[in-house]
N, C-alpha and C. Protein backbone atom coordinates (compact mmCIF):
# COMPACT_ATOMS: atom_id res chain seq x y z
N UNK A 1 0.85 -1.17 0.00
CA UNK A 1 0.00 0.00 0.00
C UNK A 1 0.90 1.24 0.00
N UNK A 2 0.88 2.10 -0.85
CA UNK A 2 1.37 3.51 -0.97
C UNK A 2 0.60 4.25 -0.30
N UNK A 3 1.36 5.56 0.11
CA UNK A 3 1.35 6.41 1.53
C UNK A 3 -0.16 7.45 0.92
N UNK A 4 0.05 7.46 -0.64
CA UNK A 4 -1.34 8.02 -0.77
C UNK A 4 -2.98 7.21 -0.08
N UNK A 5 -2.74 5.78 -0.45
CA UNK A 5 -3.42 4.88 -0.15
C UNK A 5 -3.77 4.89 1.28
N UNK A 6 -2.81 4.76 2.34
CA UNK A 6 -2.80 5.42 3.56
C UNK A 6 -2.95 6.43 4.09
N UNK A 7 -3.14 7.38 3.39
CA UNK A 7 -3.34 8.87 3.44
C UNK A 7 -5.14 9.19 3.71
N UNK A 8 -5.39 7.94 2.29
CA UNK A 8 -6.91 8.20 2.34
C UNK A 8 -7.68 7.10 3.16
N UNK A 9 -7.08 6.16 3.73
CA UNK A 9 -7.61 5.46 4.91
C UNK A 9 -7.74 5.35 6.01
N UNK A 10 -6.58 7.00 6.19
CA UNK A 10 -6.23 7.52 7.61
C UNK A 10 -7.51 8.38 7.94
N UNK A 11 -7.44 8.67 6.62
CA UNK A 11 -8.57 9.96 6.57
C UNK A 11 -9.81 9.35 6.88
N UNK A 12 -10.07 8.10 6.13
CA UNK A 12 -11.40 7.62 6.56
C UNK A 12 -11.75 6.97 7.85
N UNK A 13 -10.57 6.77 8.51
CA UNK A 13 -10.45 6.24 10.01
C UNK A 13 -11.20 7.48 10.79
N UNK A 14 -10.19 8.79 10.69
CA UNK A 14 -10.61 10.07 11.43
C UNK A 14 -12.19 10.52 10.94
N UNK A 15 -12.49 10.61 10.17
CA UNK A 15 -14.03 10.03 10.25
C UNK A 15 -15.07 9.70 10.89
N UNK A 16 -14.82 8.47 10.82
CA UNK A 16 -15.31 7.39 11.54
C UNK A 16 -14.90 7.52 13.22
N UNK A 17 -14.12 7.68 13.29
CA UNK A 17 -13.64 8.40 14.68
C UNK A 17 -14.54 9.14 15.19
N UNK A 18 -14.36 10.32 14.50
CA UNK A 18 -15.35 11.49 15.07
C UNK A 18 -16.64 11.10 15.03
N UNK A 19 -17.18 10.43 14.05
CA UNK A 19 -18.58 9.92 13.77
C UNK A 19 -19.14 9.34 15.32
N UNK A 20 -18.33 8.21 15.56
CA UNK A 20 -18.58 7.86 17.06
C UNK A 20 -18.14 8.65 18.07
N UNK A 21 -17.02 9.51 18.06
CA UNK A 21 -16.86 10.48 19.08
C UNK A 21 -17.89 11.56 19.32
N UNK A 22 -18.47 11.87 18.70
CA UNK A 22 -19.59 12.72 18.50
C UNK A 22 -21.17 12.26 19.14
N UNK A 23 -21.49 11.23 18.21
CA UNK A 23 -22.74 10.00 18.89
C UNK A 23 -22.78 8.69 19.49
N UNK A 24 -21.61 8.69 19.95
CA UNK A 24 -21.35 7.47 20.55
C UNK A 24 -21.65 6.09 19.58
N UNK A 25 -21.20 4.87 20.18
CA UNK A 25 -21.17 3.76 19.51
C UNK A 25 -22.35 2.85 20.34
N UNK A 26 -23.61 3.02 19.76
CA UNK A 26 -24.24 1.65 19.75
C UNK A 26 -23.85 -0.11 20.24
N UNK A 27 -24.25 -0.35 21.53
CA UNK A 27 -23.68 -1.50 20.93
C UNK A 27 -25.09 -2.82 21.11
N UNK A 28 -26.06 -1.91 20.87
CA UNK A 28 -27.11 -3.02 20.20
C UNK A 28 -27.67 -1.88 19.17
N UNK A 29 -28.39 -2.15 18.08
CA UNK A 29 -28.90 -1.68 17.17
C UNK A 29 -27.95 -0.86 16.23
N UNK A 30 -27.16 -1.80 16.09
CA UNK A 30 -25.93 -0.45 15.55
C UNK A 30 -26.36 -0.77 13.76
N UNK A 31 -26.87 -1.10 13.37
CA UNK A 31 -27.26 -1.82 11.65
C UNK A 31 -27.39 0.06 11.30
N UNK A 32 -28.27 1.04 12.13
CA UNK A 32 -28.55 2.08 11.42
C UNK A 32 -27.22 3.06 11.69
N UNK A 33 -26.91 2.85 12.72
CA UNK A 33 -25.85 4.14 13.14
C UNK A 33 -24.59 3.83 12.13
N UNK A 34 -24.51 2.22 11.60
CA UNK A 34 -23.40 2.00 10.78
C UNK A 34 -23.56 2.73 9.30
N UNK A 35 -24.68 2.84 8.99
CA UNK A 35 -25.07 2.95 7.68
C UNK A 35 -25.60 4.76 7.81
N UNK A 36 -25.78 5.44 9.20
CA UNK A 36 -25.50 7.06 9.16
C UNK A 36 -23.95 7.51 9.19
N UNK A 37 -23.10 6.74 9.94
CA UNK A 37 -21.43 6.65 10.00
C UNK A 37 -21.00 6.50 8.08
N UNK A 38 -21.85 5.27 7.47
CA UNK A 38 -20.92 5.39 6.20
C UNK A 38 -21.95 6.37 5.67
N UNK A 39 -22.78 7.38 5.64
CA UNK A 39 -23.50 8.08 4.18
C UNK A 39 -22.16 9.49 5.26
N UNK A 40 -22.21 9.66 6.08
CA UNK A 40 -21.23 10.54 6.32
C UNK A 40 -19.84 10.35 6.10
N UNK A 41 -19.24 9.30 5.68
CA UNK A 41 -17.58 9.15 4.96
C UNK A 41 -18.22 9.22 3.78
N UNK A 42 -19.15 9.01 3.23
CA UNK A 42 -19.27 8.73 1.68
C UNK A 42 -19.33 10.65 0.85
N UNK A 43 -20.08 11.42 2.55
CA UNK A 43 -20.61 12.64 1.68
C UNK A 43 -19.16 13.57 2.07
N UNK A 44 -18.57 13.48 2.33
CA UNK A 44 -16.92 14.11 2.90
C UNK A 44 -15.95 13.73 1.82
N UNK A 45 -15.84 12.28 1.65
CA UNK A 45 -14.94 12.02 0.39
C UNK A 45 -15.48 11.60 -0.98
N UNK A 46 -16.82 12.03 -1.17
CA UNK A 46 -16.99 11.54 -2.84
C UNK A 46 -17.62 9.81 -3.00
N UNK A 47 -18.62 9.57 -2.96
CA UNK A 47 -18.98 8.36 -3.78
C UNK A 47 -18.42 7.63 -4.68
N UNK A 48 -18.17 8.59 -5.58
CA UNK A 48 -17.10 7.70 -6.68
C UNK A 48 -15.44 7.55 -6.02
N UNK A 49 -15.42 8.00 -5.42
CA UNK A 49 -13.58 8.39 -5.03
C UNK A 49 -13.99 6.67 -4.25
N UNK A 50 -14.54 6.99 -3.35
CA UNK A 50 -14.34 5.44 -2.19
C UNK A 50 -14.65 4.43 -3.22
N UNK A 51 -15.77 4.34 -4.51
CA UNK A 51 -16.31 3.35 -5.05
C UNK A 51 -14.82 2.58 -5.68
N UNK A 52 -14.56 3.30 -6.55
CA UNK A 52 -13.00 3.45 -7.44
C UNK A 52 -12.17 3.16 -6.59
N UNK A 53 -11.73 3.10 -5.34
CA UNK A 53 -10.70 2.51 -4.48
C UNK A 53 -10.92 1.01 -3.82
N UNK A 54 -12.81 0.78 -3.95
CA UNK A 54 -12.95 -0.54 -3.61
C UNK A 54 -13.53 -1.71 -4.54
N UNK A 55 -13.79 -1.10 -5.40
CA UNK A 55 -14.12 -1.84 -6.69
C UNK A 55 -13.19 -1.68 -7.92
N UNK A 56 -11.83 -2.73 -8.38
CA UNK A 56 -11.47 -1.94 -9.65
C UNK A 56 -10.52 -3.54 -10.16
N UNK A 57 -10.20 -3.38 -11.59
CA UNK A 57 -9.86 -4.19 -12.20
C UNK A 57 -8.41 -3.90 -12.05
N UNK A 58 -7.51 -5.26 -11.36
CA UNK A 58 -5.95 -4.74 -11.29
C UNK A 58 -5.98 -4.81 -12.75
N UNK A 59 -4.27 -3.65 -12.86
CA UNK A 59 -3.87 -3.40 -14.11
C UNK A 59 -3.14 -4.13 -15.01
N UNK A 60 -3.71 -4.18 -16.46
CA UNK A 60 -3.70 -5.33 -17.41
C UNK A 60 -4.08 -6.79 -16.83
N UNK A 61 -5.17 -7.16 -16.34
CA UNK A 61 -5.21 -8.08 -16.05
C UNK A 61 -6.93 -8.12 -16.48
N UNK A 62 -7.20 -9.54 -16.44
CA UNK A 62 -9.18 -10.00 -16.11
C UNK A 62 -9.19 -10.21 -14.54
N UNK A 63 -8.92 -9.66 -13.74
CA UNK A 63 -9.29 -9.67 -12.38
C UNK A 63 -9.58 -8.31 -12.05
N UNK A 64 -11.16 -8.50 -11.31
CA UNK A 64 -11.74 -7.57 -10.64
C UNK A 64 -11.54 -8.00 -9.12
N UNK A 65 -11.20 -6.57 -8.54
CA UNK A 65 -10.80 -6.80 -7.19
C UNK A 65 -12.16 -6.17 -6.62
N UNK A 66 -12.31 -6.79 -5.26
CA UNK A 66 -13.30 -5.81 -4.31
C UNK A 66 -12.96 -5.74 -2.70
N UNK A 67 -13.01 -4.85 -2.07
CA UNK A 67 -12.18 -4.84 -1.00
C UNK A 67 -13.39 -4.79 -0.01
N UNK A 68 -13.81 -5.54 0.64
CA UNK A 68 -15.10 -5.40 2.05
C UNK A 68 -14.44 -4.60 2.74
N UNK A 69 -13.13 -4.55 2.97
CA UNK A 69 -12.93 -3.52 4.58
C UNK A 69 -13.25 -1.85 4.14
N UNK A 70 -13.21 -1.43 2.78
CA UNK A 70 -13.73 -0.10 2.40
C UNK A 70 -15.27 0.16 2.21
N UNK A 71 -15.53 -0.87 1.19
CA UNK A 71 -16.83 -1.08 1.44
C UNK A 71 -17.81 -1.05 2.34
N UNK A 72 -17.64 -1.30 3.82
CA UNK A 72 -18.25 -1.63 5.09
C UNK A 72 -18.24 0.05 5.21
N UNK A 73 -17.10 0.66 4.92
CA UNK A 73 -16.81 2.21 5.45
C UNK A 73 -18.21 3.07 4.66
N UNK A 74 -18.57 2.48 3.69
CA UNK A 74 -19.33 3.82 2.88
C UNK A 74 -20.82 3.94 2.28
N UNK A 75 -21.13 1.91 2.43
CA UNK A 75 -22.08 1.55 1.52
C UNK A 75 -23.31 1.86 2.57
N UNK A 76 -24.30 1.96 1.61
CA UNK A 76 -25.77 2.17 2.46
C UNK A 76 -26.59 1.66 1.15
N UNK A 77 -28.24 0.91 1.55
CA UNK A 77 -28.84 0.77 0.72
C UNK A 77 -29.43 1.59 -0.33
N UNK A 78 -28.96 3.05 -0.18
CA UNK A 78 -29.46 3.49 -1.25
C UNK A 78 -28.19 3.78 -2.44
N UNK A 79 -26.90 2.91 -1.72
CA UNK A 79 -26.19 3.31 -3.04
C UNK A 79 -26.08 1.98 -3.66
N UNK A 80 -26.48 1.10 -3.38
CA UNK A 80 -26.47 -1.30 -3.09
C UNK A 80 -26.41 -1.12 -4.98
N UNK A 81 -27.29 -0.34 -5.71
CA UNK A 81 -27.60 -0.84 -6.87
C UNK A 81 -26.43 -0.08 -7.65
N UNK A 82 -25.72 0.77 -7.63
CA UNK A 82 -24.73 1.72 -8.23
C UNK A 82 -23.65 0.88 -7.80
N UNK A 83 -23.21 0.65 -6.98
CA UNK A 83 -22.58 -0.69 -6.36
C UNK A 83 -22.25 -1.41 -7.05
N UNK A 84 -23.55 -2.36 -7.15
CA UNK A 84 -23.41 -3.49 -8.02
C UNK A 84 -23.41 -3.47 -9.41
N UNK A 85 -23.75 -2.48 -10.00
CA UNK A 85 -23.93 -1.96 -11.50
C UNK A 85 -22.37 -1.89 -11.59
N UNK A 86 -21.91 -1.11 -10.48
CA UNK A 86 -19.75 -1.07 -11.06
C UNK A 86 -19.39 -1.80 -11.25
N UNK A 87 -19.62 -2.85 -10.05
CA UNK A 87 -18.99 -4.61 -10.39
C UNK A 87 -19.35 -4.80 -11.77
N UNK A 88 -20.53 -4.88 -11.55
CA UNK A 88 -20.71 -5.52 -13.24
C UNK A 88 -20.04 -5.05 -14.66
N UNK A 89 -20.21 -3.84 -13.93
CA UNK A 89 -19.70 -2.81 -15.68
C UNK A 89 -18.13 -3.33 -15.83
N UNK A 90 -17.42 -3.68 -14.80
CA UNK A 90 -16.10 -3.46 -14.55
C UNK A 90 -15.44 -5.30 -15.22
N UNK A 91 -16.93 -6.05 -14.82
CA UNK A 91 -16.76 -7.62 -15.28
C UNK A 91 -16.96 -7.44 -16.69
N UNK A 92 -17.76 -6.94 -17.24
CA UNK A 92 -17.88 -6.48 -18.83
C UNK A 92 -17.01 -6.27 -19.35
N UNK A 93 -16.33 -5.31 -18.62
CA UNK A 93 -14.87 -4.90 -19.26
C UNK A 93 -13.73 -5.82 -19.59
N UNK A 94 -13.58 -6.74 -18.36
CA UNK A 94 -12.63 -7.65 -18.63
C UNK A 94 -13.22 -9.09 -19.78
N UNK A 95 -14.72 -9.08 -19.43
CA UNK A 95 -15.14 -10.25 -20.41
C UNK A 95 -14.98 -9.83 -22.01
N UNK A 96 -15.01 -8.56 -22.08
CA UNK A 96 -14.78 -7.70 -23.48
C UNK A 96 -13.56 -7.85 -24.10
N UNK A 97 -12.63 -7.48 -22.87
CA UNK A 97 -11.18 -7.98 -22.82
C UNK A 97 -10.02 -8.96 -23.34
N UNK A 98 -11.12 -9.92 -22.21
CA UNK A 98 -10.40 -11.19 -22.14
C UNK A 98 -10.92 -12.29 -22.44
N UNK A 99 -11.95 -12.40 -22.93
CA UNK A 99 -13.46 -13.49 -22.82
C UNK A 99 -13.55 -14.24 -21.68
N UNK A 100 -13.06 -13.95 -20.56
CA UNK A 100 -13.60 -14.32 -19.20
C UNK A 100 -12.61 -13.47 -18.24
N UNK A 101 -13.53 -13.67 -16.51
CA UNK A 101 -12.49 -13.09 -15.76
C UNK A 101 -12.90 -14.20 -14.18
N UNK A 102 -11.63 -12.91 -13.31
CA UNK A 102 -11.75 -14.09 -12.00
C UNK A 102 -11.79 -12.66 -11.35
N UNK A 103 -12.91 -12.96 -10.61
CA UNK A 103 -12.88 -11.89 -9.21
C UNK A 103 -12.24 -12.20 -7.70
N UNK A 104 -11.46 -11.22 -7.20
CA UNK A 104 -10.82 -10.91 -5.85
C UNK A 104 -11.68 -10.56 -5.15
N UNK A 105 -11.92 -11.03 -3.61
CA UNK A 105 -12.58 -10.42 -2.17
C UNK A 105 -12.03 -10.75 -1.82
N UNK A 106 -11.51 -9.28 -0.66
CA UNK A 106 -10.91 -9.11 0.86
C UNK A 106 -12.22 -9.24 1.29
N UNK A 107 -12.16 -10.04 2.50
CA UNK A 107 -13.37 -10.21 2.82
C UNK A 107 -12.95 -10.10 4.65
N UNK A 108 -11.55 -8.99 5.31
CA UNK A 108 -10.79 -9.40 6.41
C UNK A 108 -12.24 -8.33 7.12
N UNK A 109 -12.64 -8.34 7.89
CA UNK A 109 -13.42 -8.02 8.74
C UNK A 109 -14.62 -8.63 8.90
N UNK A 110 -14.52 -9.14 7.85
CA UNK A 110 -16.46 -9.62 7.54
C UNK A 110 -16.74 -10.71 8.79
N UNK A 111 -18.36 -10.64 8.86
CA UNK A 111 -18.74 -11.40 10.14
C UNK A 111 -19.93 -11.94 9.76
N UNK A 112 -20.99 -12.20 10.80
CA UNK A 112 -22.09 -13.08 10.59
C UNK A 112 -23.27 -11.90 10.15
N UNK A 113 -23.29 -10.65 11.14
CA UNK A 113 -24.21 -9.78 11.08
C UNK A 113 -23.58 -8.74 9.71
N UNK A 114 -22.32 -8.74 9.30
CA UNK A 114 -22.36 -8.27 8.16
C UNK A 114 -22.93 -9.12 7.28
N UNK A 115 -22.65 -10.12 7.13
CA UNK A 115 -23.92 -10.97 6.14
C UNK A 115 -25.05 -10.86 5.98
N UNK A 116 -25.76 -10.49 7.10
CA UNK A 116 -26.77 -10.20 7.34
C UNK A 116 -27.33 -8.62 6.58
N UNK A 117 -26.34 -8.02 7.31
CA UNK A 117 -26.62 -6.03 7.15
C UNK A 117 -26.24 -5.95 5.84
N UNK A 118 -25.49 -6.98 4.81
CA UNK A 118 -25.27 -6.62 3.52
C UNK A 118 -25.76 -7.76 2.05
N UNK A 119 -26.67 -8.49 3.00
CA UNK A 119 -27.22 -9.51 1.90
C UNK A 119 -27.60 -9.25 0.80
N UNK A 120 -28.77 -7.89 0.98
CA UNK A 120 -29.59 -7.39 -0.10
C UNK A 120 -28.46 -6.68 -1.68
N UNK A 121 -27.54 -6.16 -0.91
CA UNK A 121 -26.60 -5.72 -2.12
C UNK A 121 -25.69 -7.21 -2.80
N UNK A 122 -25.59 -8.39 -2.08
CA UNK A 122 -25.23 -9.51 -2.82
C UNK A 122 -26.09 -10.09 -3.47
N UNK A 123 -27.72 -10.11 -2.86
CA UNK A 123 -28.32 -10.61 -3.65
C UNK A 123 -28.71 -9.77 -5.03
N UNK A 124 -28.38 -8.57 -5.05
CA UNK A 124 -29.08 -7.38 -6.32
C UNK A 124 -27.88 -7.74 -7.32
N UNK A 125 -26.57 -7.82 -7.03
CA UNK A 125 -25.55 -8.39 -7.49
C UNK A 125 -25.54 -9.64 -8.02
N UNK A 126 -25.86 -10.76 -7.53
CA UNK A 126 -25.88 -11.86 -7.90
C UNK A 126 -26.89 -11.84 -9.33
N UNK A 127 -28.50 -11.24 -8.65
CA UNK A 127 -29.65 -11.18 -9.47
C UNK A 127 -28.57 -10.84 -11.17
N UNK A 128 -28.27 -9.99 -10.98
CA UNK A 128 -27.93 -9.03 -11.85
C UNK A 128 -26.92 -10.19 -12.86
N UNK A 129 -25.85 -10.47 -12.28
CA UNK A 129 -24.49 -10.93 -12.85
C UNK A 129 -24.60 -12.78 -12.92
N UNK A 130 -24.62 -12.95 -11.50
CA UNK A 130 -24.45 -14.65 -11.57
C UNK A 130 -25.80 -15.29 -11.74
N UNK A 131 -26.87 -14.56 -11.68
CA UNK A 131 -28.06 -15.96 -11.67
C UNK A 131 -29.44 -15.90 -13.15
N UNK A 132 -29.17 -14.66 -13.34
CA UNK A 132 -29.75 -14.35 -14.53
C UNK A 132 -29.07 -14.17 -15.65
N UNK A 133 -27.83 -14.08 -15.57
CA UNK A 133 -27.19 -13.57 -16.86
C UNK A 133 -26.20 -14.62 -17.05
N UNK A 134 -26.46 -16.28 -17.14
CA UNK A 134 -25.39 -17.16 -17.03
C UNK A 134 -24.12 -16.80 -17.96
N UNK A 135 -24.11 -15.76 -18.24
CA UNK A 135 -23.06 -15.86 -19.34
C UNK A 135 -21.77 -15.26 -18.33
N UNK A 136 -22.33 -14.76 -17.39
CA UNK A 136 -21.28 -14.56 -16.66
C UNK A 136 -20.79 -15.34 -15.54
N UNK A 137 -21.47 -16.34 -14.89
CA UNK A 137 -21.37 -17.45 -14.58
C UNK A 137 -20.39 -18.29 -15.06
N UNK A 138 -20.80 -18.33 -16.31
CA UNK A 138 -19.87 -19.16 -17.09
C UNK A 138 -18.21 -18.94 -17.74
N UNK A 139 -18.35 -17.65 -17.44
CA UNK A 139 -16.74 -16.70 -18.26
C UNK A 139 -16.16 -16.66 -16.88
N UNK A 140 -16.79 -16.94 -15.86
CA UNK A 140 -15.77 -16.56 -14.18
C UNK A 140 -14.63 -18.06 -14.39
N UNK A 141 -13.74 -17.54 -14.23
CA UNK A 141 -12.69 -18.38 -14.10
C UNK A 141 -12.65 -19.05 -12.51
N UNK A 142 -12.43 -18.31 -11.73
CA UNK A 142 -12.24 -18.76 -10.57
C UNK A 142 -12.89 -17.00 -9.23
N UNK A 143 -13.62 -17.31 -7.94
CA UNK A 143 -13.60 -16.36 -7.08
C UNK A 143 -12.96 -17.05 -6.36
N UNK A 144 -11.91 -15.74 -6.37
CA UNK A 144 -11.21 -16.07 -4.96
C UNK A 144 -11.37 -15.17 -3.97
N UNK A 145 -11.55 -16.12 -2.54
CA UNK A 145 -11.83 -15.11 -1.09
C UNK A 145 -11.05 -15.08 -0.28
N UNK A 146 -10.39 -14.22 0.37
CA UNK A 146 -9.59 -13.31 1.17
C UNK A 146 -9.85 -13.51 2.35
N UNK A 147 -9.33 -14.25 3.53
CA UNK A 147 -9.15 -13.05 5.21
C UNK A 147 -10.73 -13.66 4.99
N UNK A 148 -11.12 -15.36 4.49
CA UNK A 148 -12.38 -15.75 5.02
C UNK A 148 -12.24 -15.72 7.02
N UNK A 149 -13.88 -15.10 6.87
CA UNK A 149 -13.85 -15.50 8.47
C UNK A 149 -13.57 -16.75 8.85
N UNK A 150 -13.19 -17.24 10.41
CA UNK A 150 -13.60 -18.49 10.98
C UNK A 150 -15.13 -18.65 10.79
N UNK A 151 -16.02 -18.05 10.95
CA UNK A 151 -17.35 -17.96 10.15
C UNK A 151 -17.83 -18.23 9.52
N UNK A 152 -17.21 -18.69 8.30
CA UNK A 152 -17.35 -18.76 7.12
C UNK A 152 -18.96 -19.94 7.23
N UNK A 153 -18.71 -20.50 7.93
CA UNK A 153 -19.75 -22.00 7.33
C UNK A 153 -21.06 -21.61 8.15
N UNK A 154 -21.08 -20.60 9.01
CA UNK A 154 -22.26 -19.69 9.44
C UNK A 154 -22.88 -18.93 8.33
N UNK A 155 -21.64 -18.29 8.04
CA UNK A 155 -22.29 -17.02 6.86
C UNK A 155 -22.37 -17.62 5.33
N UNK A 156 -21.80 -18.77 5.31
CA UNK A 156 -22.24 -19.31 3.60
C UNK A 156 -23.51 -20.11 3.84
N UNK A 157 -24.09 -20.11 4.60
CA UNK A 157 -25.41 -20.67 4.97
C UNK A 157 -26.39 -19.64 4.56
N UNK A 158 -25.85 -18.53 4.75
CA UNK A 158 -26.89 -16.95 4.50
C UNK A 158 -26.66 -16.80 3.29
N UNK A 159 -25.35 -17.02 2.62
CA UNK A 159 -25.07 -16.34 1.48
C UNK A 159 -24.91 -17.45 -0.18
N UNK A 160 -24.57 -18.66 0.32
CA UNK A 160 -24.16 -19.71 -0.90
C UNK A 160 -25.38 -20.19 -1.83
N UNK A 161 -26.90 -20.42 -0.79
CA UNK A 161 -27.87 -20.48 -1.27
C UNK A 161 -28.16 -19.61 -2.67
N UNK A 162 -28.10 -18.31 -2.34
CA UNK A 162 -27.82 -17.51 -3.66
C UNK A 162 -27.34 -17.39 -4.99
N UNK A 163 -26.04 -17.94 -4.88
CA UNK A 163 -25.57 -18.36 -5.80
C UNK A 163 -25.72 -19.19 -6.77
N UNK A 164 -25.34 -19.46 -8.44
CA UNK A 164 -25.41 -19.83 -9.30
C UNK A 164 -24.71 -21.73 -9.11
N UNK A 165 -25.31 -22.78 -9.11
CA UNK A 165 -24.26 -23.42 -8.92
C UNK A 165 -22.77 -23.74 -9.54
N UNK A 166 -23.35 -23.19 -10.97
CA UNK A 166 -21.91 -23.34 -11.47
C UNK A 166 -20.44 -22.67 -10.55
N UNK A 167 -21.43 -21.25 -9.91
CA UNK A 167 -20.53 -20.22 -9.54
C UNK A 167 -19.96 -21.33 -8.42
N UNK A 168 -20.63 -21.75 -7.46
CA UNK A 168 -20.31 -22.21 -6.52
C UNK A 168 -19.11 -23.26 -6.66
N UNK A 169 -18.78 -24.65 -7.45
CA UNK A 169 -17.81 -24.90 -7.99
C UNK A 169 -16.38 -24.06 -8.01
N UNK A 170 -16.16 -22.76 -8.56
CA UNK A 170 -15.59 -22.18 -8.82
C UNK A 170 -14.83 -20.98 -7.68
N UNK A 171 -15.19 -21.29 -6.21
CA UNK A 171 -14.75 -20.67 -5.36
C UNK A 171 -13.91 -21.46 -4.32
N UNK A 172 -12.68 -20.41 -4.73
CA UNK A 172 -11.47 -20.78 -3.82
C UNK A 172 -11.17 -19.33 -2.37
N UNK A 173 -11.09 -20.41 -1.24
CA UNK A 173 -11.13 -20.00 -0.02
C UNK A 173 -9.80 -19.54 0.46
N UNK A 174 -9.67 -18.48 1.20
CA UNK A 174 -7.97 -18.48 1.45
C UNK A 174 -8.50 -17.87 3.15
N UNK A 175 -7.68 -18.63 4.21
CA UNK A 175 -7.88 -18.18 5.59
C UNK A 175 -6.62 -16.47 5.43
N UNK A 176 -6.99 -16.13 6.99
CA UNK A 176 -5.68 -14.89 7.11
C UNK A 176 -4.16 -15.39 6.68
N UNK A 177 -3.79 -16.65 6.55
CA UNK A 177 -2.46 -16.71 6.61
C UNK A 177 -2.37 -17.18 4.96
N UNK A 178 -3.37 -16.99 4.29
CA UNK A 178 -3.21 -16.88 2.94
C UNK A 178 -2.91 -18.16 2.58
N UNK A 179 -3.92 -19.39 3.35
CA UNK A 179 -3.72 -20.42 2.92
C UNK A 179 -5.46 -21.24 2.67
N UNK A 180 -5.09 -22.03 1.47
CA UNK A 180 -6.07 -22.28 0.50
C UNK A 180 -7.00 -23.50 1.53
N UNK A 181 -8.33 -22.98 2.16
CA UNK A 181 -9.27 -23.53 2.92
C UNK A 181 -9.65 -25.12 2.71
């Protein structure tokens, strides 16, 4: 990570900081105070600025990356469909590209109740890319997941159902120590 990169995650820390220094931190019902915390990082640094840092195709390559630990910082349901429209536009690109691609998730924070608090934008996503539009189903080379929780077999109970089965086949697990599940 370059110091710009850190620059703008410091920034979104202090934020989020103040956000709770200000109204304190919830610690039951926090689903709304998380989602007033991110429309306030989102309206300070730009929608597109955070989108473009957590959604993007590394360079020269068919891999779309997506990063959950930024994501968690900014998303709210009224941005779920602009969201998922990037992913997609961004999978287009590389299927245009390359005639197929493989998507990246950091997935290092994620938990049970984020599964929960962020289903509806996987499922508008999925709708969209993996379950109606098999053609993209079929051009995914491989998803690979990141910094899976110990969780994992809690939260793919919420979330695998969803999925395309082909897609399902096609997902490779990696714990924190970057070893293949």
């Amino acid at each position: 990570m370059n110091s710009q990169e850190n620059s703008f995650l410091d920034r979104i820390n202090e934020l989020t900081n103040k956000y709770y220094e200000e109204n304190g931190k919830n610690t039951i019902f926090k689903k709304k105070q998380k989602f007033e915390c991110a429309t306030t990082v989102m309206d300070t640094l730009g929608f597109d600025n955070l989108l473009n840092k957590t959604i993007y195709i590394i360079s020269d390559t068919n891999r779309v990356f997506i990063d959950y630990t930024l994501f968690k910082l900014f998303a709210t349901p009224e941005t779920y469909t602009r969201i998922a429209d990037e992913a997609i536009n961004l999978i287009r690109v590389c299927v245009e590209k390359y005639g197929n691609y493989e998507t990246h998730v950091n997935l290092d924070t994620f938990t049970v109740s984020a599964a929960e608090r962020y289903k509806h934008i996987i499922n508008i996503f999925l709708n969209k890319c993996l379950v109606y539009n098999s053609e993209y189903s079929e051009k995914l080379i491989k998803l690979y997941i990141y910094n899976t929780p110990k969780t994992f077999n809690v939260i793919s109970n919420i979330l695998l159902p969803l999925f395309d089965p082909v897609v399902k086949n096609k997902i490779l697990l990696f714990d924190k120590n970057n070893k293949l599940i």
